[in-house]
Protein backbone atom coordinates (compact mmCIF):
# COMPACT_ATOMS: atom_id res chain seq x y z
CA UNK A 1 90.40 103.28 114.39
CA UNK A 2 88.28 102.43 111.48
CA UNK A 3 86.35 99.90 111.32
CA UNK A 4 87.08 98.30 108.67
CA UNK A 5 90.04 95.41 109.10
CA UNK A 6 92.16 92.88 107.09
CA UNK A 7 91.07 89.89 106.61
CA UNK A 8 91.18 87.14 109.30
CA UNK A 9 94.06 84.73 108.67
CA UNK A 10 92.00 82.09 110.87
CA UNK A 11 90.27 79.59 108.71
CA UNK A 12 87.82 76.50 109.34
CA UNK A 13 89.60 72.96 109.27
CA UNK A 14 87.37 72.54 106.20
CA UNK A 15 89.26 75.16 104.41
CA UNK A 16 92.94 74.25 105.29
CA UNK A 17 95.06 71.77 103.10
CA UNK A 18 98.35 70.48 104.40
CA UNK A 19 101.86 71.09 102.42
CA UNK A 20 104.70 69.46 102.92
CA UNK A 21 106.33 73.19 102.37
CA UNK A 22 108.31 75.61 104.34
CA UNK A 23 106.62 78.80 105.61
CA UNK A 24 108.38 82.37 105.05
CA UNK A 25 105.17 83.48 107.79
CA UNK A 26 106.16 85.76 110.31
CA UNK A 27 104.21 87.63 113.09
CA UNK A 28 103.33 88.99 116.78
CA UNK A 29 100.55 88.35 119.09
CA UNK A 30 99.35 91.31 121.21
CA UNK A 31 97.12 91.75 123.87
CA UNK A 32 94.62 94.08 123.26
CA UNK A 33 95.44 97.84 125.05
CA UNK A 34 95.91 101.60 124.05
CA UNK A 35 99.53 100.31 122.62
CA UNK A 36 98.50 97.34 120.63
CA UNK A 37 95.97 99.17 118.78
CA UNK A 38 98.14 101.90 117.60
CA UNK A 39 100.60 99.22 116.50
CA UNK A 40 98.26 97.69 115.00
CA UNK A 41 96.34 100.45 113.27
CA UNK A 42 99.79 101.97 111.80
CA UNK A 43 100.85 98.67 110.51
CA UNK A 44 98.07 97.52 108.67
CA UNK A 45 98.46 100.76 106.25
CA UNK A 46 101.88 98.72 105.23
CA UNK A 47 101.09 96.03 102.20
CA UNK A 48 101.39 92.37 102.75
CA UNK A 49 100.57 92.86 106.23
CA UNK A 50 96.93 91.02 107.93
CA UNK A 51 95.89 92.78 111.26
CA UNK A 52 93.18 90.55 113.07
CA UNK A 53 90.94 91.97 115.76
CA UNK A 54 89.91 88.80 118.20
CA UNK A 55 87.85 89.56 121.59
CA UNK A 56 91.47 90.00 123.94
CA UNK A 57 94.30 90.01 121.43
CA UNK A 58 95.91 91.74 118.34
CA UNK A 59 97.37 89.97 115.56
CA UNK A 60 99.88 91.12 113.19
CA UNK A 61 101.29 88.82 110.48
CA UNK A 62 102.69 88.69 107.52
CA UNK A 63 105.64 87.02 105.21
CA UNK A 64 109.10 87.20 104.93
CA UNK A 65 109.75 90.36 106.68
CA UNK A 66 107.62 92.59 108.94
CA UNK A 67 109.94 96.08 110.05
CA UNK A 68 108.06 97.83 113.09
CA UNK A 69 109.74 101.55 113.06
CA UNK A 70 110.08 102.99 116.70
CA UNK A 71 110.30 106.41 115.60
CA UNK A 72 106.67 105.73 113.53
CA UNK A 73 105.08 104.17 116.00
CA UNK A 74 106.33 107.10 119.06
CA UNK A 75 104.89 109.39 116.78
CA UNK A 76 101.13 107.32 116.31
CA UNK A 77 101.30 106.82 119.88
CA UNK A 78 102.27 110.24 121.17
CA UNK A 79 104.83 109.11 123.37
CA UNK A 80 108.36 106.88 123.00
CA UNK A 81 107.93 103.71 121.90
CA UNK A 82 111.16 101.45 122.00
CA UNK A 83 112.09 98.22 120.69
CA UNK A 84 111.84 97.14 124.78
CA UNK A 85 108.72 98.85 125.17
CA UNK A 86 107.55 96.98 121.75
CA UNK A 87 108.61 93.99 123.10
CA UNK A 88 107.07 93.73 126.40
CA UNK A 89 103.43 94.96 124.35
CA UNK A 90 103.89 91.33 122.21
CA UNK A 91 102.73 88.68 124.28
CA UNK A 92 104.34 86.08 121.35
CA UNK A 93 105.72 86.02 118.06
CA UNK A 94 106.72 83.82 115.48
CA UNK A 95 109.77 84.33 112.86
CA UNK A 96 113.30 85.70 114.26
CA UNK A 97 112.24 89.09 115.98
CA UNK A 98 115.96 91.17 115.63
CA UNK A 99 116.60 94.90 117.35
CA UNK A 100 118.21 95.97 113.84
CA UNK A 101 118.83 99.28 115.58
CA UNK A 102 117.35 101.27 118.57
CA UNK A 103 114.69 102.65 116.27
CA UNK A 104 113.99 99.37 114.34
CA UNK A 105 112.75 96.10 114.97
CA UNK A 106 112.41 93.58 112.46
CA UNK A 107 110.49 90.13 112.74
CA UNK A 108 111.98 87.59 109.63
CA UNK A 109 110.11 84.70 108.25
CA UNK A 110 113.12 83.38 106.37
CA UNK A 111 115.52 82.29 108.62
CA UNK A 112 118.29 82.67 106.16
CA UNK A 113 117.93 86.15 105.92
CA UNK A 114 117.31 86.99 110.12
CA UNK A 115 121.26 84.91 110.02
CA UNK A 116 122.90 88.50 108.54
CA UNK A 117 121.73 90.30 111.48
CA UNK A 118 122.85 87.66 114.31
């Protein structure tokens, strides 16, 4: 792991304005384990995504689409990874999270879009 990360997408309440805009934001919570970091340290080589290290938990966000590729990750890891396995390592998430296939799992900030794949 390097140690180096994105930047944190937590700010002060001094340095957030309110929108009346919608949010194409999408992403998981982790807790922190052997799992979580290698989903974490492939996917923030991928553009537009933020990875934040806190004290217990991993955070992965990012907008409009976010596409977590079993077969990628098994391969970081060392062992299978599964879109069940994936699952059960996300304590939350925001955005639809859709099994596209048994090797992909895809978490959608625009809820239009997540509708083609329900």
């Amino acid at each position: 792991m390097s140690s180096e990360h994105s930047d944190n997408i937590f700010k002060s309440m001094d340095e957030i304005t309110f929108e009346d805009t919608i949010s194409h934001q999408c992403g998981v919570t982790m807790n922190d384990s052997v799992e979580a970091r290698c989903i974490a340290e492939v996917m923030e080589t991928k553009p537009g995504i933020t990875v934040t290290y806190l004290p217990a938990m991993i955070r992965i966000d990012g907008e409009g689409k976010i596409t977590f590729d079993m077969k990628e990750l098994s391969e970081a890891l060392g062992r299978e990874m599964t879109p069940h396995l994936f699952e059960i390592c996300t304590s939350t998430h925001y955005g639809a999270m859709v099994m596209i296939d048994e090797d992909t799992v895809a978490l959608f900030g625009d809820m239009d879009e997540a509708q083609h794949y329900m």
